[in-house]
Protein backbone atom coordinates (compact mmCIF):
# COMPACT_ATOMS: atom_id res chain seq x y z
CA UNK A 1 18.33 -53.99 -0.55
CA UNK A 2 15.47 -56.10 0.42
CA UNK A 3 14.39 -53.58 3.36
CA UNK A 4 14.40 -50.51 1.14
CA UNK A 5 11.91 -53.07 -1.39
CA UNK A 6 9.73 -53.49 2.09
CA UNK A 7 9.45 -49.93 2.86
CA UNK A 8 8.43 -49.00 -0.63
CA UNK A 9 5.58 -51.51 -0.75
CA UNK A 10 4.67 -50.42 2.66
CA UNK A 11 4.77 -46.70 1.94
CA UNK A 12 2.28 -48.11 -1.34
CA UNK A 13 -0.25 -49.60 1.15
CA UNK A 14 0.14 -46.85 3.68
CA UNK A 15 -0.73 -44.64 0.55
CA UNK A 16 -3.98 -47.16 -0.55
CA UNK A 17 -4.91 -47.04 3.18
CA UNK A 18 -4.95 -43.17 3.81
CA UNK A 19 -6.50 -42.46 0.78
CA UNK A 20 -9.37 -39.89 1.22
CA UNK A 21 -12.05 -40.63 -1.18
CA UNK A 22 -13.98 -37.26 -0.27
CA UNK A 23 -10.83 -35.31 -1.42
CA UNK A 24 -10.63 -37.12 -4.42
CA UNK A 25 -13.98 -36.83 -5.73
CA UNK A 26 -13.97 -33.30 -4.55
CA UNK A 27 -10.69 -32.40 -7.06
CA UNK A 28 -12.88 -34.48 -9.36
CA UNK A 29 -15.76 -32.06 -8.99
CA UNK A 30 -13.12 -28.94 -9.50
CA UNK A 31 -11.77 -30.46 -12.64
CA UNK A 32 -12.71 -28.61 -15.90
CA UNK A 33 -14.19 -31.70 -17.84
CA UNK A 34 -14.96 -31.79 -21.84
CA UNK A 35 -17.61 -34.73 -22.24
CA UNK A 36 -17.05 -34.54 -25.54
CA UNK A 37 -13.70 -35.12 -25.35
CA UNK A 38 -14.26 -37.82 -22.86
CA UNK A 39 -17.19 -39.25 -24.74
CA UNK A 40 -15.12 -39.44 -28.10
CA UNK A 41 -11.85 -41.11 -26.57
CA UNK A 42 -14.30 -43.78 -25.63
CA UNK A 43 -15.85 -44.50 -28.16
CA UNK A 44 -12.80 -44.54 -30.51
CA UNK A 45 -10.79 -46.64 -27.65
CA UNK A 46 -14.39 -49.00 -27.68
CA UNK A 47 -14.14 -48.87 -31.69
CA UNK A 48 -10.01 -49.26 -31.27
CA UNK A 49 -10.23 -52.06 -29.14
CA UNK A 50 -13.24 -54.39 -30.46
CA UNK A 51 -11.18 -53.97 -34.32
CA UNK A 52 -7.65 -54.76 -32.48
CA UNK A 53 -9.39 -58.27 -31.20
CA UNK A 54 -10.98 -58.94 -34.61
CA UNK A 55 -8.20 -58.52 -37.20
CA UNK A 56 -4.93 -58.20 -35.02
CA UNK A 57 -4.24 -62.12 -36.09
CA UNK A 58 -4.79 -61.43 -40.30
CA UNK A 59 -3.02 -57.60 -39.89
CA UNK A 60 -0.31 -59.56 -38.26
CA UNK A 61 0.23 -62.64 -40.47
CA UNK A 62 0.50 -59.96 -43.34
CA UNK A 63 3.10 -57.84 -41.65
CA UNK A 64 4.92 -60.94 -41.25
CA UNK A 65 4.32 -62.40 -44.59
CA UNK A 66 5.55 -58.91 -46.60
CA UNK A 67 8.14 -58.55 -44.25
CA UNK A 68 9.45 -61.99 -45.49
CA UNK A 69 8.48 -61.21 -48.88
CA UNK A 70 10.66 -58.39 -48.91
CA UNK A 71 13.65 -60.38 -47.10
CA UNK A 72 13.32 -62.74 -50.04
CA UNK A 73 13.24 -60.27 -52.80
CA UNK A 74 16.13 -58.33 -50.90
CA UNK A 75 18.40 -61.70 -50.82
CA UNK A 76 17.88 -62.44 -54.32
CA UNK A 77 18.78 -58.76 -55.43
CA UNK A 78 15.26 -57.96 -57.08
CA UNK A 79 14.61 -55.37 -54.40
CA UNK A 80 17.38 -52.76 -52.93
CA UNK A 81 16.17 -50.10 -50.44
CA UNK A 82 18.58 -46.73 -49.90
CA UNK A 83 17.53 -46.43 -46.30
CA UNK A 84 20.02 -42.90 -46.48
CA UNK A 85 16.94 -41.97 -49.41
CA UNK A 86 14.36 -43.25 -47.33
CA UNK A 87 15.00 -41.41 -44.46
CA UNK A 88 16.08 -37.83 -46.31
CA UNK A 89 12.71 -38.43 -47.78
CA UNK A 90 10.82 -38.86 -44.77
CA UNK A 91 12.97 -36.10 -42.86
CA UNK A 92 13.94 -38.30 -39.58
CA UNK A 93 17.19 -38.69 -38.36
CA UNK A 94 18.23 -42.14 -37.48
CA UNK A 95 16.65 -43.57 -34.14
CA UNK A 96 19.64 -43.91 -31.59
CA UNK A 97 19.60 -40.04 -32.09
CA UNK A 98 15.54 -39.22 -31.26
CA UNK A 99 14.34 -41.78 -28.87
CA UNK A 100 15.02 -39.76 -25.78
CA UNK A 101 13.27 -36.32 -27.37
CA UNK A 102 10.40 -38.75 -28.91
CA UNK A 103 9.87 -40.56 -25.78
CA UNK A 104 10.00 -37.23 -24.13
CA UNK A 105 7.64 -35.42 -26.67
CA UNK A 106 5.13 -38.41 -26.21
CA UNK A 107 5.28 -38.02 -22.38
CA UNK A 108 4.55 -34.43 -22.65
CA UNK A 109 1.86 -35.33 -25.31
CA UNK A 110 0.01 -37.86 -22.95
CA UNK A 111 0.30 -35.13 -20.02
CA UNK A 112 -1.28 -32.34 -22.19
CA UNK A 113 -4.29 -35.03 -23.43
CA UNK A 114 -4.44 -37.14 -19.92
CA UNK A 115 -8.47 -36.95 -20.06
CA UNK A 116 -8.56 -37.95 -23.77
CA UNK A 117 -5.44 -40.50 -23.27
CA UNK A 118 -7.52 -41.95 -20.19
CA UNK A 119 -11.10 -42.22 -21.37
CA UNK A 120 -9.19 -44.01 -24.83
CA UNK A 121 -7.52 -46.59 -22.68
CA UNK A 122 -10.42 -47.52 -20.26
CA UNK A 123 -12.36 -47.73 -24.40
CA UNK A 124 -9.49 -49.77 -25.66
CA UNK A 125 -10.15 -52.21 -22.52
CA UNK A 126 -13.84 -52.31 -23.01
CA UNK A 127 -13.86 -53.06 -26.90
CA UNK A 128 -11.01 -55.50 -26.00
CA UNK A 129 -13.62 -57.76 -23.58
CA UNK A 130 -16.90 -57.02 -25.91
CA UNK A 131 -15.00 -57.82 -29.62
C-alpha cells in the first residue's frame, strides 16, 4: 500500500518536473477566450468574495437563530411543516434519490463554464484577502 502512495506522488513530481511551459502557453494562445466572460467572473468572484468576508458572521448567526426559532415553534406545536407539500410544491424528489444526477449535472455544468467557473474562483480568492 505504502509503495503504490510513493509512486503516485512520484509520478506527481515527475509530472511538475516535465512540465513544458512553452506548450502550455502555446494551447493558451489557441484557446478561444471571451474577456468578457473572464472579466465578469472576476469581478463578481472579487464582489462575491469581499461580501462573503463582511457579512458571512451576521448571515450566519441568523441562519442559526431562525433555524432555532423554528425548532422552538415546531416543539411547542405553533408551527407544523408538510415536507410531502413542500417538496410537491417545489417539484424535487427527495435527496437520497438526486445527489448522484445533481452532482453529476454540476460537474458537467462546471466543465461547460470552466473559464467563467475559473476566473470566479481566482475573484472569490481575491475579494476574500482585500474585504
Amino acid at each position: 500500500m505504502a509503495q503504490s502512495i510513493e509512486t503516485v506522488q512520484m509520478s506527481v513530481v515527475d509530472h511538475i518536473k516535465n512540465f513544458d511551459i512553452h506548450g502550455a502557453w502555446q494551447a493558451l494562445k489557441e484557446m478561444q477566450v471571451d474577456w468578457l466572460e473572464v472579466g465578469i467572473g472576476f469581478a463578481l468572484g472579487i464582489l462575491a468574495g469581499f461580501l462573503f468576508k463582511r457579512y458571512s458572521k451576521m448571515v450566519f448567526i441568523a441562519l442559526i437563530v431562525g433555524t432555532i426559532s423554528i425548532m422552538i415553534l415546531d416543539y411547542f406545536n405553533f408551527v407544523h411543516i408538510d415536507w410531502n407539500s413542500v417538496q410537491a410544491l417545489v417539484g424535487t424528489k427527495p435527496l437520497q434519490e438526486e445527489v448522484s444526477s445533481r452532482m453529476q449535472g454540476v460537474i458537467e455544468w462546471i466543465k461547460l463554464n470552466a473559464m467563467m467557473t475559473g476566473t470566479f474562483g481566482i475573484g472569490f480568492l481575491v475579494g476574500l484577502k482585500v474585504g
